[in-house]
N, C-alpha and C. Protein backbone atom coordinates (compact mmCIF):
# COMPACT_ATOMS: atom_id res chain seq x y z
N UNK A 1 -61.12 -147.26 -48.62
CA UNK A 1 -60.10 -146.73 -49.51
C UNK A 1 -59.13 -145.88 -48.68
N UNK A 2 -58.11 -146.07 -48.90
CA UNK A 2 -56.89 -145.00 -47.90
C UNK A 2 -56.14 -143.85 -48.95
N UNK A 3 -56.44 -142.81 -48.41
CA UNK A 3 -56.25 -141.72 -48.75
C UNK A 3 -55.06 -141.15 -48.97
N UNK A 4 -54.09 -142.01 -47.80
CA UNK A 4 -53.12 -141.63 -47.19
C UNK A 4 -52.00 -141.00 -48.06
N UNK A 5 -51.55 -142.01 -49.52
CA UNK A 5 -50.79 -141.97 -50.50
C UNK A 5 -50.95 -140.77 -50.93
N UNK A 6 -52.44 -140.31 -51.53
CA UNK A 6 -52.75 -139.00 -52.16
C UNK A 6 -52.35 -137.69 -51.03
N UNK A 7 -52.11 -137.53 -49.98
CA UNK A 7 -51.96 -136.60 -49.32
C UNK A 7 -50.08 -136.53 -49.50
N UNK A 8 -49.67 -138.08 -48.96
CA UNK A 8 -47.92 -138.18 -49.04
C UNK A 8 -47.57 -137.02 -50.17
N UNK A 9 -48.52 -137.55 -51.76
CA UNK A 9 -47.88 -136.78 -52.80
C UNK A 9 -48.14 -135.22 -52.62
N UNK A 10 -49.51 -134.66 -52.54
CA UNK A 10 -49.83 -133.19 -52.08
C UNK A 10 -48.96 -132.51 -51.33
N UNK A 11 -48.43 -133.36 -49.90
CA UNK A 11 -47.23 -132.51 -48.92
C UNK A 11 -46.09 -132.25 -49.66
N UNK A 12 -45.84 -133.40 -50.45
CA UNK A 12 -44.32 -132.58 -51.03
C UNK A 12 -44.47 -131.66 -52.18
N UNK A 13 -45.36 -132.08 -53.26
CA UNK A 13 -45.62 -131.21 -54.07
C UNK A 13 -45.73 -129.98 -53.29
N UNK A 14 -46.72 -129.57 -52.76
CA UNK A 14 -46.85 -128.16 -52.47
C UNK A 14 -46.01 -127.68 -51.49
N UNK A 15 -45.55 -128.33 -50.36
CA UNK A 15 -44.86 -127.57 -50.27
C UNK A 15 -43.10 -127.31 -51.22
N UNK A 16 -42.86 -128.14 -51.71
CA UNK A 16 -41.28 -127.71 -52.71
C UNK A 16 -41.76 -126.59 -53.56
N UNK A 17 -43.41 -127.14 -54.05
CA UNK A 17 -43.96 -125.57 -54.93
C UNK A 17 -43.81 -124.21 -54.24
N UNK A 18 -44.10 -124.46 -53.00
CA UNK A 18 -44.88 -123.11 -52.29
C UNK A 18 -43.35 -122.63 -51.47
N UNK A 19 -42.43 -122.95 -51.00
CA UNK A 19 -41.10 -122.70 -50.16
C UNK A 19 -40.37 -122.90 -51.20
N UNK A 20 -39.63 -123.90 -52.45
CA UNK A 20 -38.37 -124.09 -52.85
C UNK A 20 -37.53 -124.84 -51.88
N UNK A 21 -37.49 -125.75 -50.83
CA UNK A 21 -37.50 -126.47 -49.82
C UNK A 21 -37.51 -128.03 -50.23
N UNK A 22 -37.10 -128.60 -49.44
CA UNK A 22 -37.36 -130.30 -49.52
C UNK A 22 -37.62 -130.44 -48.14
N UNK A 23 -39.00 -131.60 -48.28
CA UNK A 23 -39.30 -131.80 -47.13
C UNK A 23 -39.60 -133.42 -47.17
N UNK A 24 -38.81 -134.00 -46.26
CA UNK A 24 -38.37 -135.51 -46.07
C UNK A 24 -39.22 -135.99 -44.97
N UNK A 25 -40.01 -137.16 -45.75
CA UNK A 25 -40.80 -138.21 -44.80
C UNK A 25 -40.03 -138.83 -43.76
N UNK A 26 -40.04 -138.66 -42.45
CA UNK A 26 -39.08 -139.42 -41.42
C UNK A 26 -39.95 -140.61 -40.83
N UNK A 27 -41.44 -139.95 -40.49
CA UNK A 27 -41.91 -141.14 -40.03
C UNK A 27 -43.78 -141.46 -40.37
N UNK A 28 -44.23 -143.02 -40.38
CA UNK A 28 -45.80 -142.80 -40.61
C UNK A 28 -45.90 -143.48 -39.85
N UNK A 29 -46.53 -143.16 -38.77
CA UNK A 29 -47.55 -144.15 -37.73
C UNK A 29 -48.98 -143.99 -37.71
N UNK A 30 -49.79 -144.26 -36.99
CA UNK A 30 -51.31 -144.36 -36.59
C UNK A 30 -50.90 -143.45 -35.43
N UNK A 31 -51.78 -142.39 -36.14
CA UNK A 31 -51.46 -141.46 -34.98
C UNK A 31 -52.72 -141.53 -33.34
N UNK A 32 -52.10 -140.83 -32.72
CA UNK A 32 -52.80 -140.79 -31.18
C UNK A 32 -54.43 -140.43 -31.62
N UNK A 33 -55.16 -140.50 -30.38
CA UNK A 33 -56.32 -139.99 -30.00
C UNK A 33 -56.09 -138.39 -29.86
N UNK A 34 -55.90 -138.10 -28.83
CA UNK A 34 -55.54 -136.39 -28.26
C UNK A 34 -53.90 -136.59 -29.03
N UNK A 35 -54.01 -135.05 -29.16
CA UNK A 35 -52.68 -134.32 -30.19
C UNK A 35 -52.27 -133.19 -29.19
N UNK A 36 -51.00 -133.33 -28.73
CA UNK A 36 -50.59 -132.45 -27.89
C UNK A 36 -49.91 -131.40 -29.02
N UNK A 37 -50.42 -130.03 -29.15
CA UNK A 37 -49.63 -129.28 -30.30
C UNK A 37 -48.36 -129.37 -29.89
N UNK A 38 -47.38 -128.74 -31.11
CA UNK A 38 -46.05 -128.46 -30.82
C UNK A 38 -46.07 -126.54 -30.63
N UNK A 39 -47.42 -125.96 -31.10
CA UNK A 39 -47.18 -124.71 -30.49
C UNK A 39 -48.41 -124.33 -31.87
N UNK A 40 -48.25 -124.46 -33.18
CA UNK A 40 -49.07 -123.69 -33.81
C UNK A 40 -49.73 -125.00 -35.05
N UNK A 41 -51.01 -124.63 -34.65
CA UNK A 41 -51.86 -125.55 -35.57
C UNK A 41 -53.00 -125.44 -36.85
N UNK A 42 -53.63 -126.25 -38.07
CA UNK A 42 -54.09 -125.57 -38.42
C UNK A 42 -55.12 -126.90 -39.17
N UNK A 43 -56.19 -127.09 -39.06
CA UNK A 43 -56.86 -128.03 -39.03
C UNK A 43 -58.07 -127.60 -40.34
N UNK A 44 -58.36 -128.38 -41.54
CA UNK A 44 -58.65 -128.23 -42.86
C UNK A 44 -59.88 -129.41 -42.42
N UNK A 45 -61.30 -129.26 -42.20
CA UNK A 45 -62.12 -130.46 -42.60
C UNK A 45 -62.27 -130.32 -43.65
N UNK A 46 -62.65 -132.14 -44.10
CA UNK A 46 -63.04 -132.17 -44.85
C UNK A 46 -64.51 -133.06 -45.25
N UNK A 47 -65.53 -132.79 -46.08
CA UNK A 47 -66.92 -133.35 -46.22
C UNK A 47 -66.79 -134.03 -47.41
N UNK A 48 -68.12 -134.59 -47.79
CA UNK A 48 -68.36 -135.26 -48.92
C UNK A 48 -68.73 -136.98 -48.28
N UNK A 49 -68.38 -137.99 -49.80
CA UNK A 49 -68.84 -138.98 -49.21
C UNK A 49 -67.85 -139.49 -48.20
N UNK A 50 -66.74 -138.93 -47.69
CA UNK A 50 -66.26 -139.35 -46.69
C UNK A 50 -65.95 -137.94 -45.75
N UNK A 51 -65.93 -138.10 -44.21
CA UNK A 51 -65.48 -137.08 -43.33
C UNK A 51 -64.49 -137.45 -42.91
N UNK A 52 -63.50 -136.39 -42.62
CA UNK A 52 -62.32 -136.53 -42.05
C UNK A 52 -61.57 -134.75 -41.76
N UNK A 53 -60.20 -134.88 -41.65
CA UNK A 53 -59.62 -133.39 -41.61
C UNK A 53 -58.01 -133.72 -41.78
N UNK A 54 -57.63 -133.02 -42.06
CA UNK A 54 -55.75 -133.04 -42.10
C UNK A 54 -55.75 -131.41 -41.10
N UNK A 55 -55.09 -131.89 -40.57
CA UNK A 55 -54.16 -131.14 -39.10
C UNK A 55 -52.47 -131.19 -39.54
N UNK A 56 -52.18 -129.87 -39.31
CA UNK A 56 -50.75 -129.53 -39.45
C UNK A 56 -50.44 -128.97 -38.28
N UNK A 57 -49.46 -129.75 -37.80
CA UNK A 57 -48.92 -129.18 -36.44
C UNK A 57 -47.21 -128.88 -36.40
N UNK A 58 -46.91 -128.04 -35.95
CA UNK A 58 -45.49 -127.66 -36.45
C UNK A 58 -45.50 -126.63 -34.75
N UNK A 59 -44.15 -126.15 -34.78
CA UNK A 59 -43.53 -125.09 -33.76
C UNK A 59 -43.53 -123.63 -34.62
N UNK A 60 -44.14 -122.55 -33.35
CA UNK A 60 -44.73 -121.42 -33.80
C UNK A 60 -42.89 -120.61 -34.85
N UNK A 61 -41.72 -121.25 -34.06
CA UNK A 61 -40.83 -121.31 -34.86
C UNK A 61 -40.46 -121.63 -36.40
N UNK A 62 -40.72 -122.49 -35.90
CA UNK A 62 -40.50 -123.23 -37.83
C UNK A 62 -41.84 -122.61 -38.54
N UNK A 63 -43.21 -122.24 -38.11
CA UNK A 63 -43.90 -121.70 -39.06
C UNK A 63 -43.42 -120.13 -39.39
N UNK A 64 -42.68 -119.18 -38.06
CA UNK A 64 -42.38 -118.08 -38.69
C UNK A 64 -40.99 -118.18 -39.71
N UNK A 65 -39.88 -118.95 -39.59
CA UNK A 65 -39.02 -119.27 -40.67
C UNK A 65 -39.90 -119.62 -42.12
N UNK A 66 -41.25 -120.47 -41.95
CA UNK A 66 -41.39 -120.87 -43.37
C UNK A 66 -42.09 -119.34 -43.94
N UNK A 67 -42.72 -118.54 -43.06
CA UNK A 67 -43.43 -117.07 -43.72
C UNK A 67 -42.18 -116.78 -44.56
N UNK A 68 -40.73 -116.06 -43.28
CA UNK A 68 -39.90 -115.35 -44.11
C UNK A 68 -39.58 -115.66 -45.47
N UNK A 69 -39.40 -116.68 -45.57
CA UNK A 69 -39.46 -117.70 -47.17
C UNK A 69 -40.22 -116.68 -47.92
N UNK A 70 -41.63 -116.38 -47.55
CA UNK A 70 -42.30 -116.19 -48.82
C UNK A 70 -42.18 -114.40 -48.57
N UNK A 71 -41.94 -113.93 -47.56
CA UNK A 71 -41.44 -111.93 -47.35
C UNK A 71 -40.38 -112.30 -46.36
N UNK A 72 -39.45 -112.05 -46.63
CA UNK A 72 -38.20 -111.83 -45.88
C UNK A 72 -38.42 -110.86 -45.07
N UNK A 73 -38.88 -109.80 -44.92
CA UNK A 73 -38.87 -108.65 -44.18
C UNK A 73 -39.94 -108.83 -43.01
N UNK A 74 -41.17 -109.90 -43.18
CA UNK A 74 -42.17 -110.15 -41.94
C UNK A 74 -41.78 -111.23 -41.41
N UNK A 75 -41.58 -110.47 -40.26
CA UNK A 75 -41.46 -111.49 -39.22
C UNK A 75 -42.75 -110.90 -37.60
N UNK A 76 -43.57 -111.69 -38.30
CA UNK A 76 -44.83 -111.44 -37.88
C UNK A 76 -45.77 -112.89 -36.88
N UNK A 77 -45.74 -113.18 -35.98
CA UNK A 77 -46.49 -114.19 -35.50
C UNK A 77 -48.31 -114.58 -36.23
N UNK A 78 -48.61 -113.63 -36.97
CA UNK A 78 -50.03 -113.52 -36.97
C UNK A 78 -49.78 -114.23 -38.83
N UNK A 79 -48.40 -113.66 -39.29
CA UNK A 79 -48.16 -113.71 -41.20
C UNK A 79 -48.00 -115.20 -40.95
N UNK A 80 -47.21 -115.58 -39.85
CA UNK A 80 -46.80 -117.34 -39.47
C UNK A 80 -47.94 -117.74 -39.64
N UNK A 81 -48.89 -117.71 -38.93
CA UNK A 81 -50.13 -118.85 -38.67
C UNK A 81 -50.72 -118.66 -40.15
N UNK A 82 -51.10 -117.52 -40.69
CA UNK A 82 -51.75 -117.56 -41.74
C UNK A 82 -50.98 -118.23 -43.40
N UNK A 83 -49.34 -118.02 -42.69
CA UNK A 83 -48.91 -118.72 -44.19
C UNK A 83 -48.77 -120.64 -43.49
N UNK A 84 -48.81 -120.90 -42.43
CA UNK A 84 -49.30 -122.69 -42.34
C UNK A 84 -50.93 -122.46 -42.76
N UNK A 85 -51.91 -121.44 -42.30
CA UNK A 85 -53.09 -122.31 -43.20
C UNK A 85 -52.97 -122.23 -44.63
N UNK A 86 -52.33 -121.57 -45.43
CA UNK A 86 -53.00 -121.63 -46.73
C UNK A 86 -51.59 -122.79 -47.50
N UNK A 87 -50.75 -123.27 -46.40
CA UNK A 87 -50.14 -124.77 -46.36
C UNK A 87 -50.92 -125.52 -46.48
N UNK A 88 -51.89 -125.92 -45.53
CA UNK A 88 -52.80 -126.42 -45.46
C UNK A 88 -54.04 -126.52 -46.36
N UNK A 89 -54.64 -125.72 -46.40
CA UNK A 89 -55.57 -125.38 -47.35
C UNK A 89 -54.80 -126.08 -49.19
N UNK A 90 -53.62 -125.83 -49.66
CA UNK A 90 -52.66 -126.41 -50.35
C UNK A 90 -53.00 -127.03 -50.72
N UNK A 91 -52.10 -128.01 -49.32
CA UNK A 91 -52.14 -129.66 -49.06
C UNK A 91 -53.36 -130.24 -49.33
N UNK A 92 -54.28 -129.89 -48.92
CA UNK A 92 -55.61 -130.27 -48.91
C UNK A 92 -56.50 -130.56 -49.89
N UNK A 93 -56.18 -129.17 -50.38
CA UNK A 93 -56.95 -128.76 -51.70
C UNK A 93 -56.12 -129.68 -52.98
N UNK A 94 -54.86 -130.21 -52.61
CA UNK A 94 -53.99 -130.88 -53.78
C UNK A 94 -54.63 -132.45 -53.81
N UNK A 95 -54.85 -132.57 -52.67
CA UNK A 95 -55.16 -134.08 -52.72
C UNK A 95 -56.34 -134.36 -52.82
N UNK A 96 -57.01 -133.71 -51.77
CA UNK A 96 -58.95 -134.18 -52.56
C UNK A 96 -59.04 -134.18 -53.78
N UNK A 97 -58.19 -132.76 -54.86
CA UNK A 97 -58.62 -133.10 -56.19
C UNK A 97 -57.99 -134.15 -57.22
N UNK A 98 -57.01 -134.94 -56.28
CA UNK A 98 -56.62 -136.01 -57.22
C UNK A 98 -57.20 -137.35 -56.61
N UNK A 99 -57.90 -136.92 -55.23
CA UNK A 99 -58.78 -138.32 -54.69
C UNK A 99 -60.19 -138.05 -55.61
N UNK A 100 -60.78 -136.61 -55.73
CA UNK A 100 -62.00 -136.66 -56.38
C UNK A 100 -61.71 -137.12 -58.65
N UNK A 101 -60.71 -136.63 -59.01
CA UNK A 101 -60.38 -137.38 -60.33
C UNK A 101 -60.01 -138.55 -60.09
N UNK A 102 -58.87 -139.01 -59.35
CA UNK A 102 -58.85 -140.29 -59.56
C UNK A 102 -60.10 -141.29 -59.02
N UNK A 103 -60.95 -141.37 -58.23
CA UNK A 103 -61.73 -142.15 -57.67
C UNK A 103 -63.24 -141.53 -57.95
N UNK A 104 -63.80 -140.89 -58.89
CA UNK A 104 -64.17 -140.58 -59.46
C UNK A 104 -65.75 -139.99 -58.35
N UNK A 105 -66.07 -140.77 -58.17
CA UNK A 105 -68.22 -140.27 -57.10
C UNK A 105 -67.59 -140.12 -56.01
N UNK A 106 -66.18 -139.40 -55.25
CA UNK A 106 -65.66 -138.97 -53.97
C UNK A 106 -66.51 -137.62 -53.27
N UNK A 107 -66.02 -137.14 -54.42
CA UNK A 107 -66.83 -135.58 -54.12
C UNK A 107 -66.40 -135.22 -52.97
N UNK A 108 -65.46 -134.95 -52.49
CA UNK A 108 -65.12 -134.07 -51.46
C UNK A 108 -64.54 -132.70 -51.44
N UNK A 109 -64.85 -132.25 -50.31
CA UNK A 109 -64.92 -130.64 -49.89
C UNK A 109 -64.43 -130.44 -48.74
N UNK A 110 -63.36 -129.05 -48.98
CA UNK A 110 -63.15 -128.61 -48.18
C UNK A 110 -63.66 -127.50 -47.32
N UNK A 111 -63.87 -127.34 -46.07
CA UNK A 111 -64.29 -126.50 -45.30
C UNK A 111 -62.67 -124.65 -44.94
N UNK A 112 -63.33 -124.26 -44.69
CA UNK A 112 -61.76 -123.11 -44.59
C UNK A 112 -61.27 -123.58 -43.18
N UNK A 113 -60.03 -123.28 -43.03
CA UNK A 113 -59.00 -123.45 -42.32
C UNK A 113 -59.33 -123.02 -40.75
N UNK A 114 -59.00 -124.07 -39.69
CA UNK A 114 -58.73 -123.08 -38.45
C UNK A 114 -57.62 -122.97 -38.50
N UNK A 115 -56.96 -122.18 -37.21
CA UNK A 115 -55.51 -121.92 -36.86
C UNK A 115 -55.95 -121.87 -35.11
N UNK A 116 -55.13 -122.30 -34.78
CA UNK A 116 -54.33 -122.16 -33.37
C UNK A 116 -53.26 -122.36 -33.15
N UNK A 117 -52.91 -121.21 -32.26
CA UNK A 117 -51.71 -121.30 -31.56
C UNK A 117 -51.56 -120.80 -29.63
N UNK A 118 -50.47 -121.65 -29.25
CA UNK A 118 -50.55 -121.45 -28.05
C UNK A 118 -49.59 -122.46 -27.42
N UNK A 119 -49.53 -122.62 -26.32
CA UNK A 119 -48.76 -123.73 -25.35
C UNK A 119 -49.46 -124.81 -24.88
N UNK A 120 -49.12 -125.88 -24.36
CA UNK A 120 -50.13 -126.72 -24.31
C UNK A 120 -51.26 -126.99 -24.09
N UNK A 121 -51.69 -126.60 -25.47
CA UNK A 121 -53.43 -127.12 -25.98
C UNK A 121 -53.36 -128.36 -26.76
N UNK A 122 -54.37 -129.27 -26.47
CA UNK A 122 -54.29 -130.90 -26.89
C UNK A 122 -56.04 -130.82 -28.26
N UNK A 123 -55.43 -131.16 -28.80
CA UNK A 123 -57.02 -131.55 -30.09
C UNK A 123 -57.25 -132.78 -30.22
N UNK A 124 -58.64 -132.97 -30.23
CA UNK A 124 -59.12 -134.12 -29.92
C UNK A 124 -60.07 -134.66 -31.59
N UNK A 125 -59.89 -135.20 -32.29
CA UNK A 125 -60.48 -135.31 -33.40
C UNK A 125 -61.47 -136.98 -33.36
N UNK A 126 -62.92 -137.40 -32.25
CA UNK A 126 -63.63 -138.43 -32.18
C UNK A 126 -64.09 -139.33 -33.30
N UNK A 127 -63.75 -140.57 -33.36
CA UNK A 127 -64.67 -140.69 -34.52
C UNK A 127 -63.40 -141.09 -36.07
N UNK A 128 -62.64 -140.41 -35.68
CA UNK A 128 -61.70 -140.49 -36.79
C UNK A 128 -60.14 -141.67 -36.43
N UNK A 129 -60.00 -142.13 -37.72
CA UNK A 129 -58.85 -143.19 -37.66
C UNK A 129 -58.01 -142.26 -38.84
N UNK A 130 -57.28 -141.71 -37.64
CA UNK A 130 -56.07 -141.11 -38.23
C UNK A 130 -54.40 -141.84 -38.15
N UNK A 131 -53.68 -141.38 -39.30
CA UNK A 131 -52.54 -141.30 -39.33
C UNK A 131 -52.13 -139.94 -39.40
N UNK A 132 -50.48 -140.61 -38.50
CA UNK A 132 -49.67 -139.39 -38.36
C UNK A 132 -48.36 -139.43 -38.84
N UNK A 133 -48.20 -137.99 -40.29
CA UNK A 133 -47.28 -138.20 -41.34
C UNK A 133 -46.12 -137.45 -40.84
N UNK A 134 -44.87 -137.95 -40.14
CA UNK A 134 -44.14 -136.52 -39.50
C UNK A 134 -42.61 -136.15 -40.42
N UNK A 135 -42.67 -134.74 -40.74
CA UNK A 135 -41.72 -134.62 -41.63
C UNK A 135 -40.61 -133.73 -41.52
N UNK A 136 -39.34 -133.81 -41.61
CA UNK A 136 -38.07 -133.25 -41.55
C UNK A 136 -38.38 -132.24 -42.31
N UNK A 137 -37.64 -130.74 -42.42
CA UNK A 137 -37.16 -129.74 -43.05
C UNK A 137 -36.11 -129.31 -42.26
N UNK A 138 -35.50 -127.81 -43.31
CA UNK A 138 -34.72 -127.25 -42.78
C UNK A 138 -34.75 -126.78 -41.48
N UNK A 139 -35.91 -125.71 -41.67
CA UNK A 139 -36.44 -125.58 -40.61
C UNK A 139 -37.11 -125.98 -39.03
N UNK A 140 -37.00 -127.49 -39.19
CA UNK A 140 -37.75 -128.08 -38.31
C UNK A 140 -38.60 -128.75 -38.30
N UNK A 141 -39.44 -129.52 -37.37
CA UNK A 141 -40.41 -130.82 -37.75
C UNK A 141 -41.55 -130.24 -38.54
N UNK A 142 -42.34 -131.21 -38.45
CA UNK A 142 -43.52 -130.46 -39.19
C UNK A 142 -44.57 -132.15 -39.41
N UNK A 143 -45.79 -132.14 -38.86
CA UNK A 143 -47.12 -133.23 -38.33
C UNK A 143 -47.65 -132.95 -39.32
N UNK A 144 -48.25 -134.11 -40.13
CA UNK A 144 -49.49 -133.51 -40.71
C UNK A 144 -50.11 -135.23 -40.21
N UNK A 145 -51.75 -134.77 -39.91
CA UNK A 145 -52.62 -136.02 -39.01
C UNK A 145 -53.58 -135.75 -40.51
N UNK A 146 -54.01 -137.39 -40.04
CA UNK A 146 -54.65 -137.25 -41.39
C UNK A 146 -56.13 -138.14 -41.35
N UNK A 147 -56.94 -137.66 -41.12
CA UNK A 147 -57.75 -139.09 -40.48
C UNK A 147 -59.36 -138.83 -41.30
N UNK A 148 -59.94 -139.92 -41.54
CA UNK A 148 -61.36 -140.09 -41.88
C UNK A 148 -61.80 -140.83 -41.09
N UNK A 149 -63.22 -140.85 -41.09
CA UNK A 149 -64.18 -141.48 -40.25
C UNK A 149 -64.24 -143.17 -41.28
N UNK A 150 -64.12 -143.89 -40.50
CA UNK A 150 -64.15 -145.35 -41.11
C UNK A 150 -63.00 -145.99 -41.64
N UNK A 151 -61.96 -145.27 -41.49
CA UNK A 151 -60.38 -145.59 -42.28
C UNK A 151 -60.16 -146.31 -41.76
């Protein structure tokens, strides 16, 4: 079963919910093995009858523009990373629960959020057949990898 659709809808929903923003699908490929970040990352597993994780990778830039969005006044590297995980967490949390209603014995779960950030650090996710969803904003690009084990 491919997941993929249910996540497409979660990214825009939440984020137009969560920013007031439009954020435009530019491209879907099968994404790589190793993920070279663009600077700040934030990786959501997920369990149940299937394993997998959605990874958001974006520039430590465009995540501190999307904070100010939600406090204009922080401009904080630490408020950045923490407002892409609970992007993430979102995203995540939007779509398992319309993969676990719509497809009914899914049962999946999410685990809490990592975050990293830094300069070139590469993530390696084994095991998993991911796609990679990459998307336009105002602000700048923005990755979300999307992969389960057996996809």
């Amino acid at each position: 079963m491919n997941y993929i659709e249910f996540f497409k809808y979660s990214v825009k929903e939440s984020f137009e919910n969560m920013f007031g923003e439009k954020i435009i699908l530019r491209n879907e490929t099968k994404a790589p093995g190793w993920i070279t970040s663009k600077g700040a990352a934030v990786v959501v597993g997920i369990s149940g009858e299937k394993k997998g994780r959605l990874l958001i990778d974006m520039c430590l830039d465009t995540a501190l523009e999307l904070s100010k969005i939600l406090i204009p006044e922080m401009e904080d590297e630490d408020f950045a990373l923490f407002t892409i995980a609970e992007l993430c967490n979102i995203v995540s949390g939007g779509a398992t629960t319309l993969i676990n209603d719509t497809l009914r014995r899914r049962a999946l779960r999410l685990a809490p959020p990592s975050i990293f950030a830094g300069s070139n650090f590469k993530l390696f996710s084994p095991k998993l057949n991911s796609v990679l969803l990459s998307y336009d904003t105002r602000f700048g690009e923005i990755d979300f990898h999307i992969g389960f084990e057996g996809e």
